[in-house]
N, C-alpha and C. Protein backbone atom coordinates (compact mmCIF):
# COMPACT_ATOMS: atom_id res chain seq x y z
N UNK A 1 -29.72 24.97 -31.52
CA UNK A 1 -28.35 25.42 -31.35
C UNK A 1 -28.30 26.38 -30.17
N UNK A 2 -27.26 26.20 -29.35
CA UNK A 2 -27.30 27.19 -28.17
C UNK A 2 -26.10 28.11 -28.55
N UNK A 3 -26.14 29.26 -28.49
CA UNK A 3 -25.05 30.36 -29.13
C UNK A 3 -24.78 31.20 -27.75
N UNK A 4 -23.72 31.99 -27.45
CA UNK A 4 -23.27 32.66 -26.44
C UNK A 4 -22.16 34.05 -26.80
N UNK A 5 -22.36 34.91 -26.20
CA UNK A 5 -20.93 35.83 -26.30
C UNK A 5 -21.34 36.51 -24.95
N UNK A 6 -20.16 36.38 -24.01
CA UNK A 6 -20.13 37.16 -22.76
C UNK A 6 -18.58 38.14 -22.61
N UNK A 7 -18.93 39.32 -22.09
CA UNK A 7 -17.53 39.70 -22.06
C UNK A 7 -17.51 40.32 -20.29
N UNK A 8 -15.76 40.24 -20.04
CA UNK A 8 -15.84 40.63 -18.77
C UNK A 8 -14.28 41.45 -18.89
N UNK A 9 -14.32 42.17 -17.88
CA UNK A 9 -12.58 43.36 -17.70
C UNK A 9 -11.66 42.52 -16.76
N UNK A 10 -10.31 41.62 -17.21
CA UNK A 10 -10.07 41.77 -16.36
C UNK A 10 -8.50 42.63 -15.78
N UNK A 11 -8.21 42.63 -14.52
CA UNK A 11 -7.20 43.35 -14.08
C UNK A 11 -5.74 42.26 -14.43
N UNK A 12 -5.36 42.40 -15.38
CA UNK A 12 -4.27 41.57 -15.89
C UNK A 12 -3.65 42.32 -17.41
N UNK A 13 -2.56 42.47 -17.31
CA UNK A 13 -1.89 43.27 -18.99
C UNK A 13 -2.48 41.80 -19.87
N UNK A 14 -2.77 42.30 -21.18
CA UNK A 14 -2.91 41.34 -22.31
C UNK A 14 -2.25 40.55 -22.24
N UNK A 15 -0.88 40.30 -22.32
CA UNK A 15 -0.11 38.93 -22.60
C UNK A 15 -0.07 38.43 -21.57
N UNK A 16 -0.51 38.91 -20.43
CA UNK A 16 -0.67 37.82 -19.38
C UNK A 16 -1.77 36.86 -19.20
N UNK A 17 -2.93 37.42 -19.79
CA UNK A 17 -3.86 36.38 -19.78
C UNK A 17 -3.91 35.76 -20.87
N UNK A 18 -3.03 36.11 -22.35
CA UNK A 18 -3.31 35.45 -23.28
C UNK A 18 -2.36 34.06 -23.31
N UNK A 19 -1.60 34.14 -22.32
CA UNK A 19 -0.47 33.14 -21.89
C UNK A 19 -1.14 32.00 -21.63
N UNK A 20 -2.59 32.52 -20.78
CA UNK A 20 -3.37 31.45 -20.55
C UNK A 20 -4.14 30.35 -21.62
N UNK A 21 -4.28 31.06 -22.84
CA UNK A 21 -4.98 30.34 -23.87
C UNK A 21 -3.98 29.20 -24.75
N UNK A 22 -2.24 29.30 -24.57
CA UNK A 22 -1.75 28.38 -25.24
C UNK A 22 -2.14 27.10 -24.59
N UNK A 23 -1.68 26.29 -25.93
CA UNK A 23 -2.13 24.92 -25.69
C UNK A 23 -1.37 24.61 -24.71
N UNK A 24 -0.08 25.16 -24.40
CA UNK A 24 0.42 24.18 -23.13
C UNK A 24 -0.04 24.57 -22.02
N UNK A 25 -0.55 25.67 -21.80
CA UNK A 25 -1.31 25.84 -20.40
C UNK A 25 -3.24 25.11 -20.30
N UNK A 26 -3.63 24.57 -21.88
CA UNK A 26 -4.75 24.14 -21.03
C UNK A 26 -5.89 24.01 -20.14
N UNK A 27 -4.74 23.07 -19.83
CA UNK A 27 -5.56 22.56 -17.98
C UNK A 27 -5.72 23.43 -17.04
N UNK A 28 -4.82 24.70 -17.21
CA UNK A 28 -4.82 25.83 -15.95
C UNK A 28 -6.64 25.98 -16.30
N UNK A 29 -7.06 26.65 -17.38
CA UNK A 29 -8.45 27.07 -17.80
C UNK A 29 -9.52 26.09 -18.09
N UNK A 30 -8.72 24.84 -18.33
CA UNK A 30 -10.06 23.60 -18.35
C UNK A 30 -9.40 22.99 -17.71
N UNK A 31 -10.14 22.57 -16.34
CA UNK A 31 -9.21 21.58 -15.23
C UNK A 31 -9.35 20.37 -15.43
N UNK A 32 -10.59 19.39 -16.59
CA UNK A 32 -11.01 18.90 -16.28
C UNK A 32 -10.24 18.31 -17.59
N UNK A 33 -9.13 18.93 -18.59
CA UNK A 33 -8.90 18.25 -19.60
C UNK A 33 -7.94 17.16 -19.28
N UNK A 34 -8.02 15.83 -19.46
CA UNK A 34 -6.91 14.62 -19.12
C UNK A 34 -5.87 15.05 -19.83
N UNK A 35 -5.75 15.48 -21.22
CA UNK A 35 -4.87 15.44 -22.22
C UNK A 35 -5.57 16.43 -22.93
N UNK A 36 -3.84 16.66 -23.70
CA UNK A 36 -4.30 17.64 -24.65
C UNK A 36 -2.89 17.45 -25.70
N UNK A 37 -2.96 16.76 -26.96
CA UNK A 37 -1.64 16.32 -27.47
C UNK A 37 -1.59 16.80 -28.63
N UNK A 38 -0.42 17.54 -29.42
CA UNK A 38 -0.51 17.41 -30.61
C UNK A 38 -0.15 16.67 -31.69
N UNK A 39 -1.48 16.61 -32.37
CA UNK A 39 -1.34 15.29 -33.74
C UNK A 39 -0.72 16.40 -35.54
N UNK A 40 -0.79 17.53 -35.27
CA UNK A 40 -0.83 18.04 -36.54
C UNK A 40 -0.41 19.47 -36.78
N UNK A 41 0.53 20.26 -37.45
CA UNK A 41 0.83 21.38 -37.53
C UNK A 41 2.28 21.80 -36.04
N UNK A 42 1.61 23.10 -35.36
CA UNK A 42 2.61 23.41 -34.31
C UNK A 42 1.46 23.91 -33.25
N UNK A 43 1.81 24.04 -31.66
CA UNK A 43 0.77 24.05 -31.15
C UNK A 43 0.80 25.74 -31.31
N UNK A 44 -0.54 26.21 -30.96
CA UNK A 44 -0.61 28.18 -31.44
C UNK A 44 -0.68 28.31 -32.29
N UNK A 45 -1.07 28.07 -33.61
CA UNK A 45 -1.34 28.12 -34.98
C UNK A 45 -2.55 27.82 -35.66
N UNK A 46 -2.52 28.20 -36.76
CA UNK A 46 -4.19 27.59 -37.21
C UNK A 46 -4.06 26.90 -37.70
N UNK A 47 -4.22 25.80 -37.81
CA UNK A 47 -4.75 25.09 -38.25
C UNK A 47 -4.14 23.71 -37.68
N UNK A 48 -3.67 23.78 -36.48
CA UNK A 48 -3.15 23.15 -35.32
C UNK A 48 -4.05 22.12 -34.98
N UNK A 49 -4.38 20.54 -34.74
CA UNK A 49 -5.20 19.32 -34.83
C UNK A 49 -4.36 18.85 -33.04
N UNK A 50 -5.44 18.81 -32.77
CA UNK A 50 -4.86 18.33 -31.32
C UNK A 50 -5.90 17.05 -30.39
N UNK A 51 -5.24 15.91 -30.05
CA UNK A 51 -6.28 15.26 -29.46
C UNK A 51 -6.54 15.29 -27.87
N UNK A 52 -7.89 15.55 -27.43
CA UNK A 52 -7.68 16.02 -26.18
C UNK A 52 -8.76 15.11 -25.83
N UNK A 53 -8.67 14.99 -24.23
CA UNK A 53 -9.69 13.65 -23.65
C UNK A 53 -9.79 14.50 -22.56
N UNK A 54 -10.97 14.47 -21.77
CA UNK A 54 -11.13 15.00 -20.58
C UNK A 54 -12.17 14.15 -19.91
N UNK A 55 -12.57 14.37 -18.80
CA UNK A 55 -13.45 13.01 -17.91
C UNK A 55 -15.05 14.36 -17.64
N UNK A 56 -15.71 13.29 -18.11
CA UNK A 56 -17.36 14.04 -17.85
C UNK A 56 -17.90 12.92 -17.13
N UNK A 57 -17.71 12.97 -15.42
CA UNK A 57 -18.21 12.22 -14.38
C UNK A 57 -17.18 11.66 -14.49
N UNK A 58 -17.24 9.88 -14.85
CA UNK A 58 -16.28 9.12 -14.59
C UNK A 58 -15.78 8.44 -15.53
N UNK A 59 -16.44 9.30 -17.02
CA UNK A 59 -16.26 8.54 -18.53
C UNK A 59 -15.02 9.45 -18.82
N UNK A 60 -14.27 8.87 -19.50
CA UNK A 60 -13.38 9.85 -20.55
C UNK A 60 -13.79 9.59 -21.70
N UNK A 61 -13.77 11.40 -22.18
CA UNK A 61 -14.04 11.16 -23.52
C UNK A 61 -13.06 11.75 -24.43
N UNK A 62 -13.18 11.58 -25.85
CA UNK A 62 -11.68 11.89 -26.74
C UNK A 62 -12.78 12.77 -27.85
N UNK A 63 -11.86 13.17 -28.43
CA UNK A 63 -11.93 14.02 -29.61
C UNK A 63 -10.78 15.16 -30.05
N UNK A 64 -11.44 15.76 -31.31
CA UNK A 64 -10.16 16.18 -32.02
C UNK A 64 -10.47 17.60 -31.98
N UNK A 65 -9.59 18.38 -31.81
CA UNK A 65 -10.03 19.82 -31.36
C UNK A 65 -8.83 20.01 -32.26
N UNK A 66 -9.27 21.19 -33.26
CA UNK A 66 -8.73 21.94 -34.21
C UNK A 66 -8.69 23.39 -34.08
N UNK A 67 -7.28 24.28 -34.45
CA UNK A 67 -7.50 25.61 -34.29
C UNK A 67 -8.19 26.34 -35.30
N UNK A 68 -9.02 27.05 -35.65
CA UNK A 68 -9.56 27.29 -37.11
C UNK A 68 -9.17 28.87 -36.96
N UNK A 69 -9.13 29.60 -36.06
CA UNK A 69 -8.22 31.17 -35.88
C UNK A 69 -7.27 31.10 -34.98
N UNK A 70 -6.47 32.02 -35.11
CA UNK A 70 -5.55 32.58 -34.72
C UNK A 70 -4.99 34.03 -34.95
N UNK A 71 -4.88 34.17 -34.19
CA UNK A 71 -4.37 36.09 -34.46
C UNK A 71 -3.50 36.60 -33.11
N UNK A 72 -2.58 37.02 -33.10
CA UNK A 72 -1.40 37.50 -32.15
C UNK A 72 -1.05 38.90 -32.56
N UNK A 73 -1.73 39.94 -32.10
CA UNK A 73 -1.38 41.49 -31.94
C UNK A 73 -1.00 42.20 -30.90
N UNK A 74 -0.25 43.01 -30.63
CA UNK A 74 -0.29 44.14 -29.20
C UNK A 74 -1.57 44.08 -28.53
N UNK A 75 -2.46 44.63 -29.59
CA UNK A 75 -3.51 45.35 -28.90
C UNK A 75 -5.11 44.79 -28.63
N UNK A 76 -5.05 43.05 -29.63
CA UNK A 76 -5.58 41.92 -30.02
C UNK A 76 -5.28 40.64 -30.28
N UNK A 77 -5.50 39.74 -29.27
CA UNK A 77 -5.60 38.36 -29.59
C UNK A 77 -6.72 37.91 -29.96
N UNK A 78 -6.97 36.22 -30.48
CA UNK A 78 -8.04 35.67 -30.76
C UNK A 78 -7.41 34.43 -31.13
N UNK A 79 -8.54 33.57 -30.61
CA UNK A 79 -8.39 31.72 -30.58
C UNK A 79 -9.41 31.22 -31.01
N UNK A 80 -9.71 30.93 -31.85
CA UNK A 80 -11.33 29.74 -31.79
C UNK A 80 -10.95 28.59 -32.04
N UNK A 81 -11.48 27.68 -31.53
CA UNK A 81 -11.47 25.82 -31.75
C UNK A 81 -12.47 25.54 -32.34
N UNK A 82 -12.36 24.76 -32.70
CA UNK A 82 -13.94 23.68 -32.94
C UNK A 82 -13.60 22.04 -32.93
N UNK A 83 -14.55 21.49 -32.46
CA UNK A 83 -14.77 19.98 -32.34
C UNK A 83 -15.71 19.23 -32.53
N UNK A 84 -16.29 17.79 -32.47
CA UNK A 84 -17.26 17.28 -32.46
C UNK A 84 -17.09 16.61 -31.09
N UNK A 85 -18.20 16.56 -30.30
CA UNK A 85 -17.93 15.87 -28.79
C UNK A 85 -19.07 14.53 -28.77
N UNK A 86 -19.06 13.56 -28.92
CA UNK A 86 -19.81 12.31 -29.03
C UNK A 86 -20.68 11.99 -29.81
N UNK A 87 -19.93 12.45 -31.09
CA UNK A 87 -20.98 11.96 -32.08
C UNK A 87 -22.00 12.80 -32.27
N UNK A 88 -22.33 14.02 -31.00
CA UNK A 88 -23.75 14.35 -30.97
C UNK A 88 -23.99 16.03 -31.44
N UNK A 89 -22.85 16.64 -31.21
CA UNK A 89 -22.62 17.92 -30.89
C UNK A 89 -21.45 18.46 -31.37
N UNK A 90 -21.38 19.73 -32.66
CA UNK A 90 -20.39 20.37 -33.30
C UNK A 90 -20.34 21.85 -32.28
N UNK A 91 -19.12 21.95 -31.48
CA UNK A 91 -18.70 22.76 -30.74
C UNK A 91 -17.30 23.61 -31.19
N UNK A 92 -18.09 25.19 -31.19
CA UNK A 92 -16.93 26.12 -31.23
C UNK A 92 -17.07 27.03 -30.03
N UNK A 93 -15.72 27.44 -29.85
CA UNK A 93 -15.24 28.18 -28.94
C UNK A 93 -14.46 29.18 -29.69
N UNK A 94 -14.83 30.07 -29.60
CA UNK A 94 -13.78 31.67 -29.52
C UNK A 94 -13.50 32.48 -28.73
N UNK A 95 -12.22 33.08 -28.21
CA UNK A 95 -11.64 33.92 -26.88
C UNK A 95 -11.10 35.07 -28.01
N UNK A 96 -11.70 36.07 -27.48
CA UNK A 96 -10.69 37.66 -27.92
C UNK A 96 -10.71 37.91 -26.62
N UNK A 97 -9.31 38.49 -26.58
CA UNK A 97 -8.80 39.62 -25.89
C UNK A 97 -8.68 40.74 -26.30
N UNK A 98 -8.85 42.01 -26.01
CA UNK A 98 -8.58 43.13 -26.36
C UNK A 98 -7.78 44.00 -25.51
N UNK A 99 -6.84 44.43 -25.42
CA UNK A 99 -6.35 45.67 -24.73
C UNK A 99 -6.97 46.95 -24.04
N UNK A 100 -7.15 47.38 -22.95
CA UNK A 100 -8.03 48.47 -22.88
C UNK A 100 -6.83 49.38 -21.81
N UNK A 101 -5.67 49.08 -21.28
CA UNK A 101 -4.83 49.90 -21.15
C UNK A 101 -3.67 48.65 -20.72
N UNK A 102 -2.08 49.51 -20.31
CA UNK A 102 -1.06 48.26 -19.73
C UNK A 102 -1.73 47.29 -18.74
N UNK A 103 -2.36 47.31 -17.74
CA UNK A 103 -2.97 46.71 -16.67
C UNK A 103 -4.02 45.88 -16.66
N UNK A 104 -5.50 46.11 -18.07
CA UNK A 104 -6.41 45.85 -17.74
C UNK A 104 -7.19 44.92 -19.50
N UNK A 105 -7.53 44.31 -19.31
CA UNK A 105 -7.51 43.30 -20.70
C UNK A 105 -8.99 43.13 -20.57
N UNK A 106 -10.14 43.40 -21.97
CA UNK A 106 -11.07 42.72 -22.46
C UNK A 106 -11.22 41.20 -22.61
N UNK A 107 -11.86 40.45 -21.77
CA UNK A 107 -11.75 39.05 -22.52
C UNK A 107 -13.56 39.05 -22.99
N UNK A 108 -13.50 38.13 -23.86
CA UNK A 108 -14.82 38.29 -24.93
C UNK A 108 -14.67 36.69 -25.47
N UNK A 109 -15.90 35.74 -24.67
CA UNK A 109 -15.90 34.58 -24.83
C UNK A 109 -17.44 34.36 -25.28
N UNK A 110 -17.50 33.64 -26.91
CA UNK A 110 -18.32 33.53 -27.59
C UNK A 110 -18.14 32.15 -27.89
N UNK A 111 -19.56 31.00 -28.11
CA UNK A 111 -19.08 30.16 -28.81
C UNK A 111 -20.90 29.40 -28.61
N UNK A 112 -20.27 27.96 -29.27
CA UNK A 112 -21.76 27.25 -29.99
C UNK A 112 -22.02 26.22 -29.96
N UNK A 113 -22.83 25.38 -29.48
CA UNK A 113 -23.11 24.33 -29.52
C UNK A 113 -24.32 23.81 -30.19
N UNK A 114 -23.99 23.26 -31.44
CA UNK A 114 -25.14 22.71 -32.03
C UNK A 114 -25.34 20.92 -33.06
N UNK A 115 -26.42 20.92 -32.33
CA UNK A 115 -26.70 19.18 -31.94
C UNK A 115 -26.54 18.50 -33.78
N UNK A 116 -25.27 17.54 -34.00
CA UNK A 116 -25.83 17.11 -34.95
C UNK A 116 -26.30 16.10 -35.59
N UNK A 117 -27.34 15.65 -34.87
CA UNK A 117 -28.36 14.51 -34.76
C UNK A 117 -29.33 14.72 -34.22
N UNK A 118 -29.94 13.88 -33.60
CA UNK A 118 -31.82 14.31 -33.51
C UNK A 118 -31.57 13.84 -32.13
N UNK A 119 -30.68 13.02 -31.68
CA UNK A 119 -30.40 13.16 -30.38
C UNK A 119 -29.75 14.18 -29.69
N UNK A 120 -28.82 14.68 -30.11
CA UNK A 120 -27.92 16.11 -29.70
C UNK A 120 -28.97 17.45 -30.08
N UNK A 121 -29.52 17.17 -30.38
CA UNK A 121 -30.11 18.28 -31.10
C UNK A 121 -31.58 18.21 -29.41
N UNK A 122 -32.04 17.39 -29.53
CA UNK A 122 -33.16 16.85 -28.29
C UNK A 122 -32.21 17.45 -26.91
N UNK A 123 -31.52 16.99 -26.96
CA UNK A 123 -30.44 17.24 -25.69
C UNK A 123 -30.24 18.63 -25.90
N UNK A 124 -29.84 19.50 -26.53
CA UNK A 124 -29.22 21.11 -26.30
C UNK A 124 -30.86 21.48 -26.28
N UNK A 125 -32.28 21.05 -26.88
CA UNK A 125 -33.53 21.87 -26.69
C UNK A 125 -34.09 21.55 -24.91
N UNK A 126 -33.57 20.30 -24.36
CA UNK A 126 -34.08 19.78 -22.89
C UNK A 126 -33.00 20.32 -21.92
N UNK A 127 -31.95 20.70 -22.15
CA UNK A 127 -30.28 21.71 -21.50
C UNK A 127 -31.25 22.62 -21.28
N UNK A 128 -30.75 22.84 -19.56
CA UNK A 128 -31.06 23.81 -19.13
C UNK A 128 -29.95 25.25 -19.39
N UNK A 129 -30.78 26.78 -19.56
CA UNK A 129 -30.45 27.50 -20.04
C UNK A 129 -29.43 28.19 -18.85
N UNK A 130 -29.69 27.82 -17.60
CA UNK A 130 -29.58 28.20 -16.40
C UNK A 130 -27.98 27.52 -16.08
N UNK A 131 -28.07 26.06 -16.39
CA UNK A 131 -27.00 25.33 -16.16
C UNK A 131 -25.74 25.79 -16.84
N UNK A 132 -26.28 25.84 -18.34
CA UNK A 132 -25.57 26.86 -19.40
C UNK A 132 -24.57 27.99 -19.20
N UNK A 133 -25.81 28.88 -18.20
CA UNK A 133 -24.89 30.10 -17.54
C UNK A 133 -23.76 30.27 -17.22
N UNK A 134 -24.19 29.35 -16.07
CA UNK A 134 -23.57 28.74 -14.73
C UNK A 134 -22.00 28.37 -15.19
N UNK A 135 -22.52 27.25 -16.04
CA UNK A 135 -20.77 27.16 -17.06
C UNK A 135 -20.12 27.68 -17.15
N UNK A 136 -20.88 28.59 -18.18
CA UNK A 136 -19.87 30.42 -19.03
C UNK A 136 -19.23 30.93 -18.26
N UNK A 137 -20.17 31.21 -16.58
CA UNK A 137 -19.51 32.30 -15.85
C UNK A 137 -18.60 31.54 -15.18
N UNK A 138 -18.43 30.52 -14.77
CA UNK A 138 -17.20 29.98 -14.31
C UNK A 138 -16.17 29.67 -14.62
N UNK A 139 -16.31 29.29 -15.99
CA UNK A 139 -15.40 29.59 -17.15
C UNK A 139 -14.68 31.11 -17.13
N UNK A 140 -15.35 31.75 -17.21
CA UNK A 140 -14.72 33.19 -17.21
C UNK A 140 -13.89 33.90 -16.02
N UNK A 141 -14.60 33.15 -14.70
CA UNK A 141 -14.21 33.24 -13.31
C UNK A 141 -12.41 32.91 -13.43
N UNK A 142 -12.58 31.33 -13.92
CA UNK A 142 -11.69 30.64 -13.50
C UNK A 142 -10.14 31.80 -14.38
N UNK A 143 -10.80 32.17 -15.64
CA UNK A 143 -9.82 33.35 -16.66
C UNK A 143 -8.84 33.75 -15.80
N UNK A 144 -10.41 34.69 -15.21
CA UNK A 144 -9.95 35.97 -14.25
C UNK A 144 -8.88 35.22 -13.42
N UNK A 145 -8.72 34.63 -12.92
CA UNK A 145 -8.65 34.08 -11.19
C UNK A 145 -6.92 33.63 -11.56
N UNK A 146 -7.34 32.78 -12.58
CA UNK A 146 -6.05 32.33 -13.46
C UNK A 146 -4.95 33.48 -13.99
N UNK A 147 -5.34 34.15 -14.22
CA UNK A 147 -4.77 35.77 -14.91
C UNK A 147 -3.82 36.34 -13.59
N UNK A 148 -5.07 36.22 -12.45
CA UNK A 148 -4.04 36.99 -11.66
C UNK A 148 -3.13 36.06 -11.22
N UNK A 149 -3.12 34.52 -10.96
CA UNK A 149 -1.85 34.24 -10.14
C UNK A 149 -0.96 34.70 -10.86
N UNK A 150 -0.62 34.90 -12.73
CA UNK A 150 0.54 35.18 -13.17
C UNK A 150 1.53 35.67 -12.85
């Protein structure tokens, strides 16, 4: 299982970057998602069922991404998903935000990937740890980067 929590400051008030985590914005933070539809509930909610496809190289792939938290405060947000991505791999994602004054927002991105089969499982032990990084922090980049055009 590969596990993660990175946190970074950025220069954006809370509800501006948390604007970024609804489902209808997406694609601003994953560029790479084709779709993102809802099958179940309302989108921003927990327990919200959504089918989303995105292209890894030149395959698209589908799956069902579910909200399992939710929380909307002044001074605290929080999102986690979870999915299964090809059969191989049970993936969660969690985003807190925290408040740290009007201007300047905690984001705190934790989440997991763990193989569930003997193939997925082979694959996250031969994943490079490096490549891994590389992900997270661009992921977090793209937050930031995203935050400020608001």
């Amino acid at each position: 299982m590969a596990k993660w929590k990175k946190e970074i400051l950025i220069d954006a008030p809370i509800e501006q970057v948390w604007q970024l985590f609804m489902d209808r914005n997406v694609k601003r933070i994953m560029p790479k998602v084709e779709e993102h539809l809802l099958l179940e509930k309302e989108d921003d909610t927990l327990g919200a069922k959504h089918s989303q496809s995105y292209y890894a190289g030149s395959q698209l792939e589908s799956y069902l991404v579910e909200t399992i938290a939710f929380d909307d405060t002044p001074e605290r947000k929080h999102k986690a998903v979870k999915f299964e991505m090809s059969g191989m791999f049970e993936v969660e994602y969690r985003y807190t935000l925290e408040k740290v004054d009007d201007n300047q927002t905690k984001f705190i991105y934790e989440g997991s990937n763990k193989g569930t089969n003997m193939t997925g499982k082979a694959m996250l032990l031969a994943g490079s740890k490096r490549k891994r990084e590389e992900t997270i922090h661009a992921f977090m980049e793209r937050v930031k980067t995203e935050a400020a055009k608001t």
